[in-house]
N, C-alpha and C. Protein backbone atom coordinates (compact mmCIF):
# COMPACT_ATOMS: atom_id res chain seq x y z
N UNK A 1 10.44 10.75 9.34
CA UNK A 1 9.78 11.02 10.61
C UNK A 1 8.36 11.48 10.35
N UNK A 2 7.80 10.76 10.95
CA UNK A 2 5.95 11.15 11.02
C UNK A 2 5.85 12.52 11.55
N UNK A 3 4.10 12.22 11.85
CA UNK A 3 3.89 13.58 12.53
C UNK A 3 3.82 13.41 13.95
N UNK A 4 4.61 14.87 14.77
CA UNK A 4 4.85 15.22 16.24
C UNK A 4 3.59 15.59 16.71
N UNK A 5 3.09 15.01 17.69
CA UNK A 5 2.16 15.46 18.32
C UNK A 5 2.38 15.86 19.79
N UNK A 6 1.93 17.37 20.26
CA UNK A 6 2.22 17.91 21.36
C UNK A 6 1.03 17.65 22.21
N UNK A 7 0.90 17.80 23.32
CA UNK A 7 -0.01 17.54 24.44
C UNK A 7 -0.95 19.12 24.26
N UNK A 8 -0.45 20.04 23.83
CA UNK A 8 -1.53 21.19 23.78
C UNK A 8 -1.82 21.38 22.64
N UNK A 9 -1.68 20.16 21.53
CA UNK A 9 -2.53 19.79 20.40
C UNK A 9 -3.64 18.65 20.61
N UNK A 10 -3.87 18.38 22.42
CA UNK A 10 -5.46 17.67 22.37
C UNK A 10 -6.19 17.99 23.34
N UNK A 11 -7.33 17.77 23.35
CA UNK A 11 -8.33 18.77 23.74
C UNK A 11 -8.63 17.99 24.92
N UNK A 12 -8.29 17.08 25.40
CA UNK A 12 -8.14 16.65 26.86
C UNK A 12 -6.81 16.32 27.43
N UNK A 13 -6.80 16.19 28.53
CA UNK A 13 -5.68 16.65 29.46
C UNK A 13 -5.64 14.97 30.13
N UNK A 14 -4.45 14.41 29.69
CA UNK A 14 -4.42 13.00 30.58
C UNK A 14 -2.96 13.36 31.42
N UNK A 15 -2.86 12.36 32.40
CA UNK A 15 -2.15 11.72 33.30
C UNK A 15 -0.74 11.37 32.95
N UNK A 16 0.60 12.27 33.39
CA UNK A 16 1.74 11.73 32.75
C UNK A 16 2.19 11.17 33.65
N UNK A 17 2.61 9.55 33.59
CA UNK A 17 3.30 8.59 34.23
C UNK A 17 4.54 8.59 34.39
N UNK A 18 5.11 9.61 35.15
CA UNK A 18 6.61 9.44 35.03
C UNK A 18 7.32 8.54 35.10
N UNK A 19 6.77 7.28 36.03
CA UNK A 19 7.84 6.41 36.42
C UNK A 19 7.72 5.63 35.34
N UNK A 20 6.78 5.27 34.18
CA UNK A 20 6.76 4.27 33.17
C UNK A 20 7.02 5.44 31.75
N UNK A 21 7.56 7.01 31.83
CA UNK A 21 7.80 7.45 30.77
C UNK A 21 9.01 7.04 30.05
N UNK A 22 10.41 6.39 30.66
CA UNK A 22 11.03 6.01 29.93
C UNK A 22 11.15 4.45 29.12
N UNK A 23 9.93 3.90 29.34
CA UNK A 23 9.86 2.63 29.28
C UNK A 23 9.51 2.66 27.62
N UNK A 24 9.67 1.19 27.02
CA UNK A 24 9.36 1.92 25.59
C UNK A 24 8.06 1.78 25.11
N UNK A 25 7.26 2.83 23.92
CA UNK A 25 5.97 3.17 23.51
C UNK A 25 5.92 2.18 22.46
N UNK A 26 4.92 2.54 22.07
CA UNK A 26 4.01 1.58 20.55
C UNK A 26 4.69 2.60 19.72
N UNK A 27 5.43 1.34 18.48
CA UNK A 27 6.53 1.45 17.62
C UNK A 27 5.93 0.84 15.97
N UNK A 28 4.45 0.21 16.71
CA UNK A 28 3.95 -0.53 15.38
C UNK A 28 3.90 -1.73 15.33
N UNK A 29 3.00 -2.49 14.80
CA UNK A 29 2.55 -4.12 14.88
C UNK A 29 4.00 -5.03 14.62
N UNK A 30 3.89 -6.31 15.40
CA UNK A 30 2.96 -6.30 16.63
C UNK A 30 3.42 -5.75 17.72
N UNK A 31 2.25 -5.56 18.32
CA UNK A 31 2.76 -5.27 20.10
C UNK A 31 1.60 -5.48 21.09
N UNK A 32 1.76 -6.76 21.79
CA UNK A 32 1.14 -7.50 22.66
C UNK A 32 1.19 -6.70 24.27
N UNK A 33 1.99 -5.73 23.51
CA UNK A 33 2.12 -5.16 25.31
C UNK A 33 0.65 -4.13 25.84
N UNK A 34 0.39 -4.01 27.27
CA UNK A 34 -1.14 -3.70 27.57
C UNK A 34 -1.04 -2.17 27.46
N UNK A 35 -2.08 -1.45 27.01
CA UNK A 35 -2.42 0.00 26.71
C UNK A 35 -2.75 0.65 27.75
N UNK A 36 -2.02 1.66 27.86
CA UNK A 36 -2.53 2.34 29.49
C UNK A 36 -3.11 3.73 28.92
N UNK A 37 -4.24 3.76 28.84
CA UNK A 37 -5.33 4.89 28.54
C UNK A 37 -4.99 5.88 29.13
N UNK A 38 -4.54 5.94 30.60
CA UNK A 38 -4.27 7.14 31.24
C UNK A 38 -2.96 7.29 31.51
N UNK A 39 -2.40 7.14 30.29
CA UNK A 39 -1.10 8.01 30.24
C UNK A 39 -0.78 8.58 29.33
N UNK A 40 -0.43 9.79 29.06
CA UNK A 40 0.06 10.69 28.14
C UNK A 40 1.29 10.29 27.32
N UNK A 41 2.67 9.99 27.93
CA UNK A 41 3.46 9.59 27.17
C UNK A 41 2.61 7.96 26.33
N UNK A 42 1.73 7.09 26.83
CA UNK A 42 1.63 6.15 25.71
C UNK A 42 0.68 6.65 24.75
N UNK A 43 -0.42 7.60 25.17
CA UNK A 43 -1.59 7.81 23.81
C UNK A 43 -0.81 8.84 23.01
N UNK A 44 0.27 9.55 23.46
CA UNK A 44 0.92 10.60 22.07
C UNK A 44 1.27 9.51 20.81
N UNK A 45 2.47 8.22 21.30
CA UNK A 45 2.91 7.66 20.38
C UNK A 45 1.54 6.99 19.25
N UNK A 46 0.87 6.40 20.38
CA UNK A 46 0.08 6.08 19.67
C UNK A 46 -1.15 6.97 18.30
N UNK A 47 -1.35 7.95 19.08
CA UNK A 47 -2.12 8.76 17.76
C UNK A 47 -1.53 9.49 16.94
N UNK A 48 0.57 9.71 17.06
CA UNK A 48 0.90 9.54 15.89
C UNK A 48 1.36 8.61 15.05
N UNK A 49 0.92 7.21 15.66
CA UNK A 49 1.38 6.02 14.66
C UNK A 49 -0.43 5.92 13.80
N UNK A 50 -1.41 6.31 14.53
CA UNK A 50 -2.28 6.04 13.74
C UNK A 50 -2.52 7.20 12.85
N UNK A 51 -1.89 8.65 13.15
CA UNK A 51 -2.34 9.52 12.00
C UNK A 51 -1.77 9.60 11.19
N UNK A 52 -0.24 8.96 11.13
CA UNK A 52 0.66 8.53 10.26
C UNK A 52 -0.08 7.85 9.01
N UNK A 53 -0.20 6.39 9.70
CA UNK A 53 -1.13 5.21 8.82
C UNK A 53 -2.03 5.91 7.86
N UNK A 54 -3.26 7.01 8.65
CA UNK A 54 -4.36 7.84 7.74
C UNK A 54 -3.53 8.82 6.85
N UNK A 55 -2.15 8.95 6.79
CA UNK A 55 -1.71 10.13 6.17
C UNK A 55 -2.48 11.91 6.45
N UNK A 56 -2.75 11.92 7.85
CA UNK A 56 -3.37 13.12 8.17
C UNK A 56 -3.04 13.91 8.93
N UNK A 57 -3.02 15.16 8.91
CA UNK A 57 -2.17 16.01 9.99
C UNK A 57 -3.49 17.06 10.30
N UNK A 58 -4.60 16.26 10.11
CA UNK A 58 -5.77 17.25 10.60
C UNK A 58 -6.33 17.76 11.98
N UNK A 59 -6.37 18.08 12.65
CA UNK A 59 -6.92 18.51 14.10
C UNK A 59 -8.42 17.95 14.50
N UNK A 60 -8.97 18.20 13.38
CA UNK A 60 -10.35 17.39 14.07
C UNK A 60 -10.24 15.79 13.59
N UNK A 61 -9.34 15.12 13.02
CA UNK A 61 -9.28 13.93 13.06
C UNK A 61 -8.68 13.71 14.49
N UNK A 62 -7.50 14.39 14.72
CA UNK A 62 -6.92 13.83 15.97
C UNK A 62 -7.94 13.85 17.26
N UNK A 63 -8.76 14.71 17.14
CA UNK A 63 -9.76 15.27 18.34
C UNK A 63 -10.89 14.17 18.17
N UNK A 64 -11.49 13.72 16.83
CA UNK A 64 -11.90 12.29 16.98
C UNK A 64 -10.98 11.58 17.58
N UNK A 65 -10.46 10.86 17.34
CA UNK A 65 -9.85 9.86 17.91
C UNK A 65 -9.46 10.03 19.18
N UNK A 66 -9.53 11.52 20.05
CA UNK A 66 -9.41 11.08 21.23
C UNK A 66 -10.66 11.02 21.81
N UNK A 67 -11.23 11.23 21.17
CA UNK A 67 -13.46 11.01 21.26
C UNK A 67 -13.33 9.35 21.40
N UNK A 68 -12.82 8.60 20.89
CA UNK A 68 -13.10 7.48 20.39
C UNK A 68 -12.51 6.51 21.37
N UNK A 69 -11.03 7.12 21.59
CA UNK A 69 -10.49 6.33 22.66
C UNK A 69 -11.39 6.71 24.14
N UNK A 70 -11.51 8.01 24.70
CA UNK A 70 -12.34 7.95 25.70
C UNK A 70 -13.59 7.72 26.05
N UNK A 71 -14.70 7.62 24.96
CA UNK A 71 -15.62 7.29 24.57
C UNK A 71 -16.60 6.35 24.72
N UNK A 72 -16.03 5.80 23.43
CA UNK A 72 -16.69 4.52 22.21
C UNK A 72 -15.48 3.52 22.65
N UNK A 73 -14.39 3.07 22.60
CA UNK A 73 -13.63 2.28 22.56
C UNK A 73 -13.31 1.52 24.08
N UNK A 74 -14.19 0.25 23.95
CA UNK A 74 -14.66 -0.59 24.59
C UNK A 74 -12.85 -0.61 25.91
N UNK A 75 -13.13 -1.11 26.91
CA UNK A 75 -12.14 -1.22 27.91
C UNK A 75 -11.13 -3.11 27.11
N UNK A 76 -12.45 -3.78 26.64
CA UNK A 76 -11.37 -5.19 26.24
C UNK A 76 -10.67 -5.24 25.23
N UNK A 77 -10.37 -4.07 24.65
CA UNK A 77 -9.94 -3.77 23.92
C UNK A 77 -8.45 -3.39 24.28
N UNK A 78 -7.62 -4.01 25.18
CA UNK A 78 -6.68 -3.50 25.70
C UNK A 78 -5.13 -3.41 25.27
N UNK A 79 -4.91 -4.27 24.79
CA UNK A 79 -3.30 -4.01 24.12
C UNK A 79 -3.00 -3.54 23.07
N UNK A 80 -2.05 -2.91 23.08
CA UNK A 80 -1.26 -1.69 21.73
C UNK A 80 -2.14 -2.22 20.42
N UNK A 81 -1.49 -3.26 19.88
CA UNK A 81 -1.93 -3.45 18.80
C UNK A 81 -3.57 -3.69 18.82
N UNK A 82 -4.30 -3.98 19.75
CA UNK A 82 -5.64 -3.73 19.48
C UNK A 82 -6.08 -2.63 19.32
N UNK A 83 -5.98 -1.41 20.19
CA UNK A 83 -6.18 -0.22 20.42
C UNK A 83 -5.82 0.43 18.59
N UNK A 84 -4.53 0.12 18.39
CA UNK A 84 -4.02 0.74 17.45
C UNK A 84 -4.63 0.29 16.22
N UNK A 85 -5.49 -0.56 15.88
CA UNK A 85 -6.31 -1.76 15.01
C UNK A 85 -7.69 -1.40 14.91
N UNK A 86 -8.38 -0.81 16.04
CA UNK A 86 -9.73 -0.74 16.49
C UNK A 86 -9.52 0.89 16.29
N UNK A 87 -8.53 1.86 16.74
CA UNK A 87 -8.52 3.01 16.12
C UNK A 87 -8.74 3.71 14.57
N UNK A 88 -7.59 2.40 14.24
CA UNK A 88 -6.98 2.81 13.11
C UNK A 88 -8.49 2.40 11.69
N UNK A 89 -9.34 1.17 11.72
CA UNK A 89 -10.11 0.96 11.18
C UNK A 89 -11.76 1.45 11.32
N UNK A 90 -11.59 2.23 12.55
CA UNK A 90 -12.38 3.28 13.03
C UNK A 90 -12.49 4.83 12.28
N UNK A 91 -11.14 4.62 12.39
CA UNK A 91 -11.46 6.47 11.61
C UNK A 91 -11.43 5.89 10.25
N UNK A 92 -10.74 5.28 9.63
CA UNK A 92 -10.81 4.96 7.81
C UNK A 92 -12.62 4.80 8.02
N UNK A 93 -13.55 4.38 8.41
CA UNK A 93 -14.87 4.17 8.62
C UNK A 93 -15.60 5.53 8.55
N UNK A 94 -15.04 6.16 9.50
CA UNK A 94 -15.49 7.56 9.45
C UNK A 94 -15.23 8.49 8.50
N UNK A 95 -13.62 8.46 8.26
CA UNK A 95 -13.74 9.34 6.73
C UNK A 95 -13.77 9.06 5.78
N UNK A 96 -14.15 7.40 5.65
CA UNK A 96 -14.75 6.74 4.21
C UNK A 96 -13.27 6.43 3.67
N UNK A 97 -12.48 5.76 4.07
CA UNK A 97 -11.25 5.59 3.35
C UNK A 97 -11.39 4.12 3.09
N UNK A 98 -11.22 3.77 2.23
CA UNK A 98 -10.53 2.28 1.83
C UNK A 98 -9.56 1.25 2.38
N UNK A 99 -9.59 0.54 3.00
CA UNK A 99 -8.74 -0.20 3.14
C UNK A 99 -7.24 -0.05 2.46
């Protein structure tokens, strides 16, 4: 099991979708299904499948990346696996990691 990420481990406050919370999250490539930015249950899974990938359990990485998703990270950028692709080769950029 990766790392748990709680909602009062990020420094902005999104939108929980109840009626689409039991539906299922990003599990890891591929996934063609569309990214809903403003929901809480989908950006948790997602920024712990990408802090997983970085091997990081840092706080200001996670707080980038929600810089990045609300940000910098273009709107056509829309389905799981893009989001999770355009994240994920985003921060290795930033903290100089290697492929």
């Amino acid at each position: 099991m990766g790392l748990a990420i709680k909602p009062s481990d990020l420094q902005y406050r999104y939108p929980r979708k109840k009626e689409t919370r039991e539906l299922s999250k990003f599990a890891g490539l591929p996934d063609p299904t569309p990214f809903d930015r403003d929901d809480l249950y989908e950006i948790i899974p997602m920024f712990e499948k990408v802090m997983d990938e970085l091997g990081s359990d840092d706080g200001t990485v996670l707080h980038r990346l929600e810089e990045l998703l609300n940000h910098d990270l273009p709107r056509c950028i829309a389905t799981r696996e893009e989001v999770f692709r355009c994240l994920l080769e985003t921060m290795r950029g930033i903290l100089g990691m290697a492929r």
